[in-house]
C-alpha atoms as a PDB file:
ATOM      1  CA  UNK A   1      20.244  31.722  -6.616  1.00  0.00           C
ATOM      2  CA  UNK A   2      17.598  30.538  -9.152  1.00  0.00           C
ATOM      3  CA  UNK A   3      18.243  27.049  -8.783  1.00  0.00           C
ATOM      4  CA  UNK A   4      18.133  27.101  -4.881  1.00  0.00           C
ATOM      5  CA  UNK A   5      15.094  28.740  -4.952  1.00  0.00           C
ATOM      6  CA  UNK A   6      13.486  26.471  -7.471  1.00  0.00           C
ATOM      7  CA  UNK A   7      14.998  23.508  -5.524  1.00  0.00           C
ATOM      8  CA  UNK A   8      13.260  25.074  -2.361  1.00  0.00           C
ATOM      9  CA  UNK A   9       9.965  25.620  -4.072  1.00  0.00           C
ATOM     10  CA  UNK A  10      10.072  22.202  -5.053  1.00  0.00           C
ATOM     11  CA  UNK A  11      10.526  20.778  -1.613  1.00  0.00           C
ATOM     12  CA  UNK A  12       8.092  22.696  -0.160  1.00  0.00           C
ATOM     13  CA  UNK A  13       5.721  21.471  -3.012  1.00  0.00           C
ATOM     14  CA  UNK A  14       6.268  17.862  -2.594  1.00  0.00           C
ATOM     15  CA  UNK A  15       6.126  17.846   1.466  1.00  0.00           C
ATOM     16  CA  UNK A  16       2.690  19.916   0.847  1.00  0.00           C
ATOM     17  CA  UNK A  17       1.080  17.276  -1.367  1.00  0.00           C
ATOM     18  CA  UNK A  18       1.709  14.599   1.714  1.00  0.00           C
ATOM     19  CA  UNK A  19      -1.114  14.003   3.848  1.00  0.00           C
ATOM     20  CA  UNK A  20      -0.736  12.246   7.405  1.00  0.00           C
ATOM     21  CA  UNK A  21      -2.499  10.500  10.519  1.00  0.00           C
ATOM     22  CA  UNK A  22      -1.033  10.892  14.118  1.00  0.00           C
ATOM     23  CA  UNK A  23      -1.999   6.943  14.531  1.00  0.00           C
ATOM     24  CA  UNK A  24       0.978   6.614  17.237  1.00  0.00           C
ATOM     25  CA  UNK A  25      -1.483   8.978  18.999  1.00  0.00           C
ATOM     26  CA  UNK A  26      -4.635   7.854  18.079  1.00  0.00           C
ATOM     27  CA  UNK A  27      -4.111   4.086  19.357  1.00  0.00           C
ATOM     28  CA  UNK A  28      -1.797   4.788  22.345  1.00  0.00           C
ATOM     29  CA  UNK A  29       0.245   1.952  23.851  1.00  0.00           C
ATOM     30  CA  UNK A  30      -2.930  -0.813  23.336  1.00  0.00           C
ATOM     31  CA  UNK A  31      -0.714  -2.231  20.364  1.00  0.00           C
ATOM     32  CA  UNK A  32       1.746  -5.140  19.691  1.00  0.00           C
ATOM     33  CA  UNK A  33       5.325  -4.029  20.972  1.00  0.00           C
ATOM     34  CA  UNK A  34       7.456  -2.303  18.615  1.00  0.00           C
ATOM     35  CA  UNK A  35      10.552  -4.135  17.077  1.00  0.00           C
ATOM     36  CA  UNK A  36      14.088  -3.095  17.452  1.00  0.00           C
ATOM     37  CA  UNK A  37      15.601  -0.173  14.816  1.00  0.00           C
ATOM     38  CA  UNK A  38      19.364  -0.449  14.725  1.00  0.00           C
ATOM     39  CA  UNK A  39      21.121   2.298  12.877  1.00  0.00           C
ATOM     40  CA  UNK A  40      23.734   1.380  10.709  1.00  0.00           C
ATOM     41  CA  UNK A  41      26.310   3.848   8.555  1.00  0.00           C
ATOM     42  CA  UNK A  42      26.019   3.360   5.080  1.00  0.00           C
ATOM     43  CA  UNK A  43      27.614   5.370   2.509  1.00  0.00           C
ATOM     44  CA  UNK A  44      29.724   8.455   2.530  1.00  0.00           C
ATOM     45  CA  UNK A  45      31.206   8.925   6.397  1.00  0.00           C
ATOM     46  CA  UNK A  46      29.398  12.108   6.728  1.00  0.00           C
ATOM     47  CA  UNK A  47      25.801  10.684   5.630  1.00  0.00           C
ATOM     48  CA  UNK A  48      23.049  10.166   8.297  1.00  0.00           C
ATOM     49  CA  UNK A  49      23.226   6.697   9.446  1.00  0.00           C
ATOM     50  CA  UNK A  50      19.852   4.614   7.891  1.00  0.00           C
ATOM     51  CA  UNK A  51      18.345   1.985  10.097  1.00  0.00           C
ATOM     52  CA  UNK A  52      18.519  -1.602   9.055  1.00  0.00           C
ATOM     53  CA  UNK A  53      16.357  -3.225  11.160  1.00  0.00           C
ATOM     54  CA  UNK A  54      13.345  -5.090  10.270  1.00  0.00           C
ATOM     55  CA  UNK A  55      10.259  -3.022   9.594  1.00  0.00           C
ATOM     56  CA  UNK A  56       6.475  -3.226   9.082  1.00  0.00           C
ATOM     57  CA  UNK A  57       4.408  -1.458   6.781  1.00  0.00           C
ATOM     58  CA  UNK A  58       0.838  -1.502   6.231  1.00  0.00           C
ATOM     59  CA  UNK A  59       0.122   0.006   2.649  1.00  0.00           C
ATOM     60  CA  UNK A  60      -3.572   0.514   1.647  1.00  0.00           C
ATOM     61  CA  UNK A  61      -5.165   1.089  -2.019  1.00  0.00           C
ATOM     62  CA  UNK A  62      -7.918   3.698  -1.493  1.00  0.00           C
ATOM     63  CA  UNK A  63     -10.835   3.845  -3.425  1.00  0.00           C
ATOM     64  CA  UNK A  64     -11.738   7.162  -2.675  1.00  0.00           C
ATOM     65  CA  UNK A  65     -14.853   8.925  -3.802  1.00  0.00           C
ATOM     66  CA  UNK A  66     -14.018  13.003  -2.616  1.00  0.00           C
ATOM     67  CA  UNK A  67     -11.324  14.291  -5.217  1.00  0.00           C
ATOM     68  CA  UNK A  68     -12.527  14.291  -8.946  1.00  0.00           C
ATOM     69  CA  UNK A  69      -9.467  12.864 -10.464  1.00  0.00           C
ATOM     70  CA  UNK A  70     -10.330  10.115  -8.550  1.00  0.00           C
ATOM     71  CA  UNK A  71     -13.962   9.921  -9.676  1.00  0.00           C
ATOM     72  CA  UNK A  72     -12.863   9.854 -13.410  1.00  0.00           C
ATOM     73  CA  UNK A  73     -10.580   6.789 -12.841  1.00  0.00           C
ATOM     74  CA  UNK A  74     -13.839   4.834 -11.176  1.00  0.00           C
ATOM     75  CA  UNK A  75     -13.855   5.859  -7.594  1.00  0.00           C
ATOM     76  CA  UNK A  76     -17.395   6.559  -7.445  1.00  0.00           C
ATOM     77  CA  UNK A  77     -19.813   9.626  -7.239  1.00  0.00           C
ATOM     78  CA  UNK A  78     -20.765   8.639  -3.219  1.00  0.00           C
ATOM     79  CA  UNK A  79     -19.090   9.924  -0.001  1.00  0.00           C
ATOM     80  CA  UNK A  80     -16.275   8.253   1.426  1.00  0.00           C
ATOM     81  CA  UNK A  81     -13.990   5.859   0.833  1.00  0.00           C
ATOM     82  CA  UNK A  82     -12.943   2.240   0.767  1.00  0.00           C
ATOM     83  CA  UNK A  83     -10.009   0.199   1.546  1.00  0.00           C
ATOM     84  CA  UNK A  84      -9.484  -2.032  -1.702  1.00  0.00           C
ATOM     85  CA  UNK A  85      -6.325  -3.271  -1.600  1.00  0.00           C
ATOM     86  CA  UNK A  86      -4.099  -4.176   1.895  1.00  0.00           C
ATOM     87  CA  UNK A  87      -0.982  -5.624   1.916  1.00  0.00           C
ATOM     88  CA  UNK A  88       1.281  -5.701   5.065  1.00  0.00           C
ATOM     89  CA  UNK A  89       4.918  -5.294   3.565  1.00  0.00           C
ATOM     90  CA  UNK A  90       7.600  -6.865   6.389  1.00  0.00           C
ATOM     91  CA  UNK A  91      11.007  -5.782   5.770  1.00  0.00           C
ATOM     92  CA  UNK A  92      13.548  -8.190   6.831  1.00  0.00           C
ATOM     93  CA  UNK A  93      16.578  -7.074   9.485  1.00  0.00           C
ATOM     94  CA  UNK A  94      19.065  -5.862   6.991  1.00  0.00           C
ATOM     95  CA  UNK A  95      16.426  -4.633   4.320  1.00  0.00           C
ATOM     96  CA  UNK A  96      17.189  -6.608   1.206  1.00  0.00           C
ATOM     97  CA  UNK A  97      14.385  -8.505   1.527  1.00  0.00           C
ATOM     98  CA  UNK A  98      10.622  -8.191   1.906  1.00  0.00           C
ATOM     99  CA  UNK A  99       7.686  -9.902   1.745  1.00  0.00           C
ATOM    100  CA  UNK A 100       4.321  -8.559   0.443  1.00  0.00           C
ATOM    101  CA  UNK A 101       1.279 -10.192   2.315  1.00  0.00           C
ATOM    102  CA  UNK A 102      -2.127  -9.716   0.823  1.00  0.00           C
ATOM    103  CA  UNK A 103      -5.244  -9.244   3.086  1.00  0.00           C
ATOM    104  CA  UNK A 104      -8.270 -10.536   1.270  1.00  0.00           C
ATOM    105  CA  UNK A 105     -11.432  -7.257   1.199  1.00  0.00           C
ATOM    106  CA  UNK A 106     -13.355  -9.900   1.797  1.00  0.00           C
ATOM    107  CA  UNK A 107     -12.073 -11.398   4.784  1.00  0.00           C
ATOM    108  CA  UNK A 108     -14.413 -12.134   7.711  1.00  0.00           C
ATOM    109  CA  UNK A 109     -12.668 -10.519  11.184  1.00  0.00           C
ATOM    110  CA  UNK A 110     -13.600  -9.131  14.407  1.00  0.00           C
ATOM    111  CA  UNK A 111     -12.846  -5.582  14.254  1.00  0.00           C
ATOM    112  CA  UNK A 112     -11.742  -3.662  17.508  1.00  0.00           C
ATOM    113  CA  UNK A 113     -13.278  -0.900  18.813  1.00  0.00           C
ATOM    114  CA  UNK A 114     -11.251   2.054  17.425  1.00  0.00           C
ATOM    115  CA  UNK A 115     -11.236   5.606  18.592  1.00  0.00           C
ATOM    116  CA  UNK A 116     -12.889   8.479  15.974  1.00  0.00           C
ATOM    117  CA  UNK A 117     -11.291  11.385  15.294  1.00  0.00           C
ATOM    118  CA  UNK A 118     -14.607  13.407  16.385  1.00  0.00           C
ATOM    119  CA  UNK A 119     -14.598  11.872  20.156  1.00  0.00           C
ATOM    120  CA  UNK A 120     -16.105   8.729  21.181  1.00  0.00           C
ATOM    121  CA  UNK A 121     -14.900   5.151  19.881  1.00  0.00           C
ATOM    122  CA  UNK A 122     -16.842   2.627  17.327  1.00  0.00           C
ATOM    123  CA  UNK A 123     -17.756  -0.505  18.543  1.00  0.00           C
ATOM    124  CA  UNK A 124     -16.276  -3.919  18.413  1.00  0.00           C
ATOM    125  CA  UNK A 125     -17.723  -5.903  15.789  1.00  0.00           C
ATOM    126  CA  UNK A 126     -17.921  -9.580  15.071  1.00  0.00           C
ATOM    127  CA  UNK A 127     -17.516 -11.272  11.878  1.00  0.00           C
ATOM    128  CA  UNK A 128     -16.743  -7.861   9.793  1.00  0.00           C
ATOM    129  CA  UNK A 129     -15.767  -7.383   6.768  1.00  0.00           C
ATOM    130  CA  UNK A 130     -12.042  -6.969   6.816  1.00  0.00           C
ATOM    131  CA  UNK A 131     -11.878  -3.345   4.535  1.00  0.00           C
ATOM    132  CA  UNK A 132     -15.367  -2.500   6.821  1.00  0.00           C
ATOM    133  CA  UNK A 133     -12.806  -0.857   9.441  1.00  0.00           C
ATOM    134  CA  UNK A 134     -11.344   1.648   7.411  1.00  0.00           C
ATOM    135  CA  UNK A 135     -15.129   2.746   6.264  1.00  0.00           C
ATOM    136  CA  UNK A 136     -16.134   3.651   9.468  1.00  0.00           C
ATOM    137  CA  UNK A 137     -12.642   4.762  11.390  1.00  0.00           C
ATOM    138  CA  UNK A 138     -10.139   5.607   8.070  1.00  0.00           C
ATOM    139  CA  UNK A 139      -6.639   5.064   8.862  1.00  0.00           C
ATOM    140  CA  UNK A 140      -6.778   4.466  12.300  1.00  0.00           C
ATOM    141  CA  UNK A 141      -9.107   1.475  12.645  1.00  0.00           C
ATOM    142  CA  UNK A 142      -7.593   0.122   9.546  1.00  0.00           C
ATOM    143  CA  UNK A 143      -4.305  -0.471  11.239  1.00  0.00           C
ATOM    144  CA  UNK A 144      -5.355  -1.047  14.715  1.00  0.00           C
ATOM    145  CA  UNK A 145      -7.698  -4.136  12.844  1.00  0.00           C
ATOM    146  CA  UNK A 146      -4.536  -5.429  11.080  1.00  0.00           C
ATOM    147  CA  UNK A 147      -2.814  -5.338  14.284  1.00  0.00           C
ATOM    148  CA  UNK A 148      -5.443  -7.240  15.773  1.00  0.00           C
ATOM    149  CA  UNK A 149      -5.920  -9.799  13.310  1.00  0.00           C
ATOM    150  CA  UNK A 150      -2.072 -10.373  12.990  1.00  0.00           C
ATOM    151  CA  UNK A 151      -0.512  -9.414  16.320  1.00  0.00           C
ATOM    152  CA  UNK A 152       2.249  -7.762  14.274  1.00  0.00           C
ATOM    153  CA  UNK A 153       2.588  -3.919  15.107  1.00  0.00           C
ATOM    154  CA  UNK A 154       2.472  -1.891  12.145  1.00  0.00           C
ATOM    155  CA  UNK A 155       5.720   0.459  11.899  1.00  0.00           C
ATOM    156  CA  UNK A 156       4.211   2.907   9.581  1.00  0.00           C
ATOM    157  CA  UNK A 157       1.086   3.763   7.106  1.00  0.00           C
ATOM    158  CA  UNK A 158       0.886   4.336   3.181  1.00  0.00           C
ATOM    159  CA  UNK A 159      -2.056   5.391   1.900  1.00  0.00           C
ATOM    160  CA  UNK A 160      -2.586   5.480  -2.027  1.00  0.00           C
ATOM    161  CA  UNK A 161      -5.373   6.900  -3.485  1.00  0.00           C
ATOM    162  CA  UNK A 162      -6.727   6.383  -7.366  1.00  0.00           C
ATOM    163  CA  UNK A 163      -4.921   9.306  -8.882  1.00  0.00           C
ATOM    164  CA  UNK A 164      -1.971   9.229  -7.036  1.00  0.00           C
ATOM    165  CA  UNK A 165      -1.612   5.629  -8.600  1.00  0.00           C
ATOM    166  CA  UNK A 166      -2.141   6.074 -12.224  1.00  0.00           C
ATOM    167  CA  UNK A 167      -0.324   9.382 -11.973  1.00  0.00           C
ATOM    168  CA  UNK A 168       2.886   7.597 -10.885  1.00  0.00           C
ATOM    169  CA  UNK A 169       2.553   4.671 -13.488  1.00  0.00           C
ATOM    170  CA  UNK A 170       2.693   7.588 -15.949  1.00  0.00           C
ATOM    171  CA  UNK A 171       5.440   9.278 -14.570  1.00  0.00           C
ATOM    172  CA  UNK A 172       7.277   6.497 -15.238  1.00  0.00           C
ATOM    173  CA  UNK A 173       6.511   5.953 -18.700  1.00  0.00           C
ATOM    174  CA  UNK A 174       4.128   3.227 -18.314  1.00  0.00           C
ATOM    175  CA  UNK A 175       4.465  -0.631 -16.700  1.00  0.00           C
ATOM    176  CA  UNK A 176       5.133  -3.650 -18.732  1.00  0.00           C
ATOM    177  CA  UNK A 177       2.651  -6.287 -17.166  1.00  0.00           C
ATOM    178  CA  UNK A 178       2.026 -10.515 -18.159  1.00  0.00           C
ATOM    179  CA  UNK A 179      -0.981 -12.062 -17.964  1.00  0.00           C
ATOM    180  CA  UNK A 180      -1.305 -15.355 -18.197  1.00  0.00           C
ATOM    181  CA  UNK A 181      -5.073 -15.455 -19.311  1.00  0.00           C
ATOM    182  CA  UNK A 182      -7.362 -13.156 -21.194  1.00  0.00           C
ATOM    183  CA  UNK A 183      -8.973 -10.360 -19.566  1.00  0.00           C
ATOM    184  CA  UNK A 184     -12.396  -8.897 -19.921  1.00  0.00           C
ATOM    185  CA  UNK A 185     -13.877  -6.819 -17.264  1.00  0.00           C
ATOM    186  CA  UNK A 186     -16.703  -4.113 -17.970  1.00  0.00           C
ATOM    187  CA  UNK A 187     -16.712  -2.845 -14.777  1.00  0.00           C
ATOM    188  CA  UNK A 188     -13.202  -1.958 -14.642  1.00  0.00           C
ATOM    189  CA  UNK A 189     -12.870  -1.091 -18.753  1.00  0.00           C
ATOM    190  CA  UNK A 190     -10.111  -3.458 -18.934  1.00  0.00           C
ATOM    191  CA  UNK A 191     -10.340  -5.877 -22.240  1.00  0.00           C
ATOM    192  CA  UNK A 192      -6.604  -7.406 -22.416  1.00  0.00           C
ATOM    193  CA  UNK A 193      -5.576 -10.794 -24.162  1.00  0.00           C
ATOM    194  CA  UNK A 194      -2.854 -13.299 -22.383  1.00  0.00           C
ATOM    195  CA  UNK A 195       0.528 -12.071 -22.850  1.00  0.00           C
ATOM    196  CA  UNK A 196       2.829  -8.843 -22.233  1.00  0.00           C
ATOM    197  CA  UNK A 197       1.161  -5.653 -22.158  1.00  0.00           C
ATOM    198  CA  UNK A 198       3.075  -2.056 -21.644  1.00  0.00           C
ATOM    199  CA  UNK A 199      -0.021  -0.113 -19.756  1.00  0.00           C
ATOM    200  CA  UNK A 200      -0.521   3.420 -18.782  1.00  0.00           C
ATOM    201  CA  UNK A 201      -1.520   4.599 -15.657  1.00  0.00           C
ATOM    202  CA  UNK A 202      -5.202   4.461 -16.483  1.00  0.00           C
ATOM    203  CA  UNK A 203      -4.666   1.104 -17.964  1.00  0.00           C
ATOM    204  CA  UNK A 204      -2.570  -0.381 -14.793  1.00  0.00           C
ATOM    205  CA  UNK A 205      -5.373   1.110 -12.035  1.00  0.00           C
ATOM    206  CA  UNK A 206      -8.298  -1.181 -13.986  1.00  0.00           C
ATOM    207  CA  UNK A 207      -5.825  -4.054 -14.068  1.00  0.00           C
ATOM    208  CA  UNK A 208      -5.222  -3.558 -10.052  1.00  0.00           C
ATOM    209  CA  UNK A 209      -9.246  -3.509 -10.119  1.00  0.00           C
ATOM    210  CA  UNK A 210     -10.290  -5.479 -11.849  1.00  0.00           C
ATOM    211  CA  UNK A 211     -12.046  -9.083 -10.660  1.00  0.00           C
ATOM    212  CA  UNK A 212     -15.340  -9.789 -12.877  1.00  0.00           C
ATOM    213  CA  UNK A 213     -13.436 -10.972 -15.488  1.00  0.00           C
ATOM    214  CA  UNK A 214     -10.501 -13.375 -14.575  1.00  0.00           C
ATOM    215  CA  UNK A 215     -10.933 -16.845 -12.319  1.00  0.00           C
ATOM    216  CA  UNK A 216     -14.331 -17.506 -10.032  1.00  0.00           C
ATOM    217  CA  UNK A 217     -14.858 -13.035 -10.041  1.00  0.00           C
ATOM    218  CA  UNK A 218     -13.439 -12.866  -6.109  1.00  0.00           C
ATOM    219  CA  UNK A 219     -11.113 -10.980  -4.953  1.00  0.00           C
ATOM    220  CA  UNK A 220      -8.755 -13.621  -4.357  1.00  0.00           C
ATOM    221  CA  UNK A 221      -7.839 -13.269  -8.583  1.00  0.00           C
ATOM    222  CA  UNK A 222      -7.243  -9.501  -7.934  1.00  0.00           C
ATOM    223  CA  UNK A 223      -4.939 -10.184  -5.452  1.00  0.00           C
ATOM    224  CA  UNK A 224      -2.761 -12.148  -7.606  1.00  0.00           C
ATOM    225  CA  UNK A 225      -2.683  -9.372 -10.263  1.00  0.00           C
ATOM    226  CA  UNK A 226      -1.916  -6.911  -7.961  1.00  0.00           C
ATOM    227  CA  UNK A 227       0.896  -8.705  -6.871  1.00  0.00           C
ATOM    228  CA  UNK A 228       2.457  -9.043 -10.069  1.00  0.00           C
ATOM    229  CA  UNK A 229       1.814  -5.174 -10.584  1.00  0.00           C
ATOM    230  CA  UNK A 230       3.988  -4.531  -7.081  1.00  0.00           C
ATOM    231  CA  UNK A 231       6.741  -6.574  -8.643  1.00  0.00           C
ATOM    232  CA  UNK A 232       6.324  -4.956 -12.264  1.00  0.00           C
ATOM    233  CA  UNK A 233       6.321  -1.358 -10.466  1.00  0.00           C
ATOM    234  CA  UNK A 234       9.466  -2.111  -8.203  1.00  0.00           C
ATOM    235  CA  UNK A 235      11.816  -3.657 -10.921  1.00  0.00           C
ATOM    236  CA  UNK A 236      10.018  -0.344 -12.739  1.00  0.00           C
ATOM    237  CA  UNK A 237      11.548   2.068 -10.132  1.00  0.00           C
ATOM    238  CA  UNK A 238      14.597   0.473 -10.042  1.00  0.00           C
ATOM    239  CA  UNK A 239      15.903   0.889 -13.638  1.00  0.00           C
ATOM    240  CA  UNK A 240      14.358   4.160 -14.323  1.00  0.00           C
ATOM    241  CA  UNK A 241      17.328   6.077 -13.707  1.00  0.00           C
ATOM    242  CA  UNK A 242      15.407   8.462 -11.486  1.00  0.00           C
ATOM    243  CA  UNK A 243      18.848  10.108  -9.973  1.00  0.00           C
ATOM    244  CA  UNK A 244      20.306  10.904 -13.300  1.00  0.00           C
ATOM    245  CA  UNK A 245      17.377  12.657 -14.590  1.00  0.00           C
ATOM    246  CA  UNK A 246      15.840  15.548 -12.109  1.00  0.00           C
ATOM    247  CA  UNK A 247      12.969  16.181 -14.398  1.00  0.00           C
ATOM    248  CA  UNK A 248      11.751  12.960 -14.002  1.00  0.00           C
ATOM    249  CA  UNK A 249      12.907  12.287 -10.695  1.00  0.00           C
ATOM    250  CA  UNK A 250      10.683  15.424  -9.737  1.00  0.00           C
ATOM    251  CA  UNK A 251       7.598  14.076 -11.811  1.00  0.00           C
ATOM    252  CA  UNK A 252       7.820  10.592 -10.172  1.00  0.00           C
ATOM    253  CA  UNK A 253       7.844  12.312  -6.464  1.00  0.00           C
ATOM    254  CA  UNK A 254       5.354  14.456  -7.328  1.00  0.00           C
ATOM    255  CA  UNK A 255       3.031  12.088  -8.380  1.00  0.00           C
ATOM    256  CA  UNK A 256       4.096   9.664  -5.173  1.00  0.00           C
ATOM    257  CA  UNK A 257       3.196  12.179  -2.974  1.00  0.00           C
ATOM    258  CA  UNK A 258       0.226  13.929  -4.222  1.00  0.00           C
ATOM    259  CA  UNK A 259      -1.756  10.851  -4.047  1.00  0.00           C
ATOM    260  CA  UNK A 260      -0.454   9.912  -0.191  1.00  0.00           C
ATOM    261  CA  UNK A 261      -1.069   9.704   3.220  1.00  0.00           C
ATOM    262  CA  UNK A 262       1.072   8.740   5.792  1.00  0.00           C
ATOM    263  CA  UNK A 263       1.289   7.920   9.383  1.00  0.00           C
ATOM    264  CA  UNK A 264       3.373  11.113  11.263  1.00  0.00           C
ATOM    265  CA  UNK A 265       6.440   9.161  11.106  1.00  0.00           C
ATOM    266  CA  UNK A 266       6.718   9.581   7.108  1.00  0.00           C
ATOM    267  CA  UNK A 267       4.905  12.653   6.610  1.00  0.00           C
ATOM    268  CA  UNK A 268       7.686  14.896   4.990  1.00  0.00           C
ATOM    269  CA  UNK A 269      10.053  14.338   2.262  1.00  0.00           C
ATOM    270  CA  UNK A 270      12.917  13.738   4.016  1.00  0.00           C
ATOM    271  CA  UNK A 271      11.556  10.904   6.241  1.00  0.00           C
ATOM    272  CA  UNK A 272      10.296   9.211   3.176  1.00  0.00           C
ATOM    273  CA  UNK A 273      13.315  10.022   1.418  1.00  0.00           C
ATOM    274  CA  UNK A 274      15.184   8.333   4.175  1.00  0.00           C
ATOM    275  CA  UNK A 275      13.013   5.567   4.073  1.00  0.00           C
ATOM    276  CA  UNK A 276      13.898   5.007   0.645  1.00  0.00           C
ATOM    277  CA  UNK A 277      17.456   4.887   0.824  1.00  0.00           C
ATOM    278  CA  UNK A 278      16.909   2.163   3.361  1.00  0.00           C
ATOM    279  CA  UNK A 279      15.377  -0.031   0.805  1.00  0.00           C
ATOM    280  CA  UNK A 280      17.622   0.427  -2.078  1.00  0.00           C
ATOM    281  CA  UNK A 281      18.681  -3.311  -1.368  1.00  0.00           C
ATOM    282  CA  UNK A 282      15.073  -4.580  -2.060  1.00  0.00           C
ATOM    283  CA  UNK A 283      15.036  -5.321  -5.745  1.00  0.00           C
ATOM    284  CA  UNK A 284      11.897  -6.989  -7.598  1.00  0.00           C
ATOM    285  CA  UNK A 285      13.632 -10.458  -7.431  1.00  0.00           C
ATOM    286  CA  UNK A 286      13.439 -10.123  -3.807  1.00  0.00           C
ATOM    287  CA  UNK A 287      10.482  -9.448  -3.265  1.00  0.00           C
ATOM    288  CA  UNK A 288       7.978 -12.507  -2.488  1.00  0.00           C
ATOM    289  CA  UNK A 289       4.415 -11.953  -2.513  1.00  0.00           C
ATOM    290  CA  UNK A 290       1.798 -14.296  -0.617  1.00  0.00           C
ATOM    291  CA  UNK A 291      -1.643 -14.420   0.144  1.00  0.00           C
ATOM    292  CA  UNK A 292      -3.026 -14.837   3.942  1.00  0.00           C
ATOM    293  CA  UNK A 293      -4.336 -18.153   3.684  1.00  0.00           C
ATOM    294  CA  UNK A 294      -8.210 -18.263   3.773  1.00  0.00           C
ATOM    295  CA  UNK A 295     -10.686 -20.842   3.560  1.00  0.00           C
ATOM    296  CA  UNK A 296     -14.670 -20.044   2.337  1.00  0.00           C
ATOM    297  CA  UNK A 297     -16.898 -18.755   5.317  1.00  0.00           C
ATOM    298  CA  UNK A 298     -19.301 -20.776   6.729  1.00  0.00           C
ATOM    299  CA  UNK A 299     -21.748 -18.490   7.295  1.00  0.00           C
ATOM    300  CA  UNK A 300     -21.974 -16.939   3.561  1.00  0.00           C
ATOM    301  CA  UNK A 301     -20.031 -18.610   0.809  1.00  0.00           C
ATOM    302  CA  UNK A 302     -19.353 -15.319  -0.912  1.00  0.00           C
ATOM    303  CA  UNK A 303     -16.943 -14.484   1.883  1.00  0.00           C
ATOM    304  CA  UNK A 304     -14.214 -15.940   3.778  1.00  0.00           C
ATOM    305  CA  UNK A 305     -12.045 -16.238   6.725  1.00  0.00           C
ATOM    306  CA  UNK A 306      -8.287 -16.816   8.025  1.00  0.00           C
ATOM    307  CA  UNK A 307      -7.624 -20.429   7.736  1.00  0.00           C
ATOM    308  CA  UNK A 308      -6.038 -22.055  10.439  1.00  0.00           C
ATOM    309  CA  UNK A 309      -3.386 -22.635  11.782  1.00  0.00           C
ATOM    310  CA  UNK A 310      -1.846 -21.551   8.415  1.00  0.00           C
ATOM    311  CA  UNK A 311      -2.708 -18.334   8.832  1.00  0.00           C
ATOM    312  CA  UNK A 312      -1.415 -17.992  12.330  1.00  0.00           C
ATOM    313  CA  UNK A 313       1.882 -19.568  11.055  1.00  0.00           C
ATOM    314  CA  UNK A 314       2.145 -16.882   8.224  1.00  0.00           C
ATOM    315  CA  UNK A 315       1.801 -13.671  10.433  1.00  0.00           C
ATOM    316  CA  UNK A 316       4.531 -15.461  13.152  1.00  0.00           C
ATOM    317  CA  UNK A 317       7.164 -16.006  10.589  1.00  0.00           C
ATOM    318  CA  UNK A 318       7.011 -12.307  10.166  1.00  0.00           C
ATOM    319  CA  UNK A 319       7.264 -11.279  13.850  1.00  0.00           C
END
């Protein structure tokens, strides 16, 4: 009796950490068309079937400046928040597969008008910067501007904020990171040398950061580390040993979910859950990580734009 009513508090602790956006209702049926899901039995004949089609996530870093945690890890004393990092994670049909696709911050676009959650809708604006749309409509705008500038509809929405982040890195005892050049940023307190580096959560946010002090200081040199962080963290997951160790496996969901938000679709445990059965195929070595292909702006050289028709070609491949 003790143990089922721990288990239950539990539950009902995680699926109370996760936030979540009704974005299905938000952006109606103005939106690329949805791909196929085909359900497929896996596993023990009386398991719920998982889907295997292809899928399309769009997962956000937020660098958000309401919850004090994240205020001590650098998100800033001001209101709001900030889209930092975007990547639009495609799922191949089977789901053994994925590629990672990076969305420069500083990406020129023409941002749709997107409805507010207060009534009314924001305007459409021309030559925007990209992480400008979840600023001024969060979630919503953020997606429906992917959607725009890739014509891919996005399946679902992950959300990680600051503390959420370094609190899972921790949970998992820390992630083993390369660099193949010294790094010395004073705006993100990160002072590493070239080489192999086990970081702590604290350690691993600045490194996702940080962009003063590696290459030309853009954002395009971030990306790259953050890339290699995705890859660190999923060959990470996969040999911790999560479902032979419930302490841990509760610390690790805990700190997933406390620093989430989702779209509807994935706001409780067991859709997640479910999610993440799906993907127990996609191992670090399958993963491939790219960069939408950009070219400098003509209009101000400290920002840039989708280079074409490279671009184009990228976000079709992944249709």
């Amino acid at each position: 009796m003790l143990g089922a009513a721990a288990a239950g508090w539990a539950y009902r602790h995680l699926n109370g950490n996760i936030e979540s956006v009704d974005i299905n209702g938000a952006l109606g049926d103005d939106r690329p068309a949805r791909a196929v899901v085909t359900p497929a039995a896996t596993g023990p004949a009386d398991a719920s079937p998982l889907p295997t089609g292809s899928l399309n996530l769009l997962v956000l870093g937020s660098d958000s400046r309401e919850g004090a945690a994240d205020r001590e890890l650098g998100g800033g004393d001001g209101s709001g928040a900030r889209s930092d990092t975007a990547m639009v994670v495609h799922i191949d049909a089977g789901r053994t597969k994925a590629t990672v696709v990076s969305i420069p911050r500083d990406t020129l676009v023409t941002r749709p008008s997107c409805p507010l959650a207060s009534g009314g809708t924001t305007a459409v604006a021309h030559g925007a910067m990209f992480n400008s749309a979840y600023a001024v409509g969060g979630p919503v705008c953020a997606v429906k501007s992917v959607e725009s500038l890739t014509g891919i509809r996005m399946d679902h929405y992950l959300e990680v904020d600051f503390s959420g982040f370094a609190r899972l890195v921790d949970a998992l005892g820390g992630v083993d990171v390369t660099t193949g050049q010294d790094i010395d940023d004073d705006k993100s307190h990160l002072h590493l040398k070239a080489g192999t580096h086990h970081l702590d959560g604290r350690q691993a946010l600045a490194l996702a950061r940080t962009r003063h002090g590696i290459g030309d200081g853009s954002d395009l040199g971030r990306i790259g580390l953050q890339q290699a962080l995705v890859k660190d963290l999923v060959e990470q997951l996969s040999g911790a040993g999560l479902l032979t160790d419930p302490a841990r496996l509760y610390e690790v969901a805990d700190a997933v979910t406390s620093g989430l938000t989702t779209d509807t679709g994935l706001d409780s445990l067991g859709e997640l859950t479910s999610l993440g059965r799906s993907l127990r195929g996609v191992t670090a070595d399958r993963v491939r990580t790219v960069t939408m292909p950009v070219v400098t702006a003509p209009s101000d050289p400290d920002r840039v734009i989708p280079e074409e028709p490279a671009a184009g070609r990228l976000w079709s491949s992944l249709r």
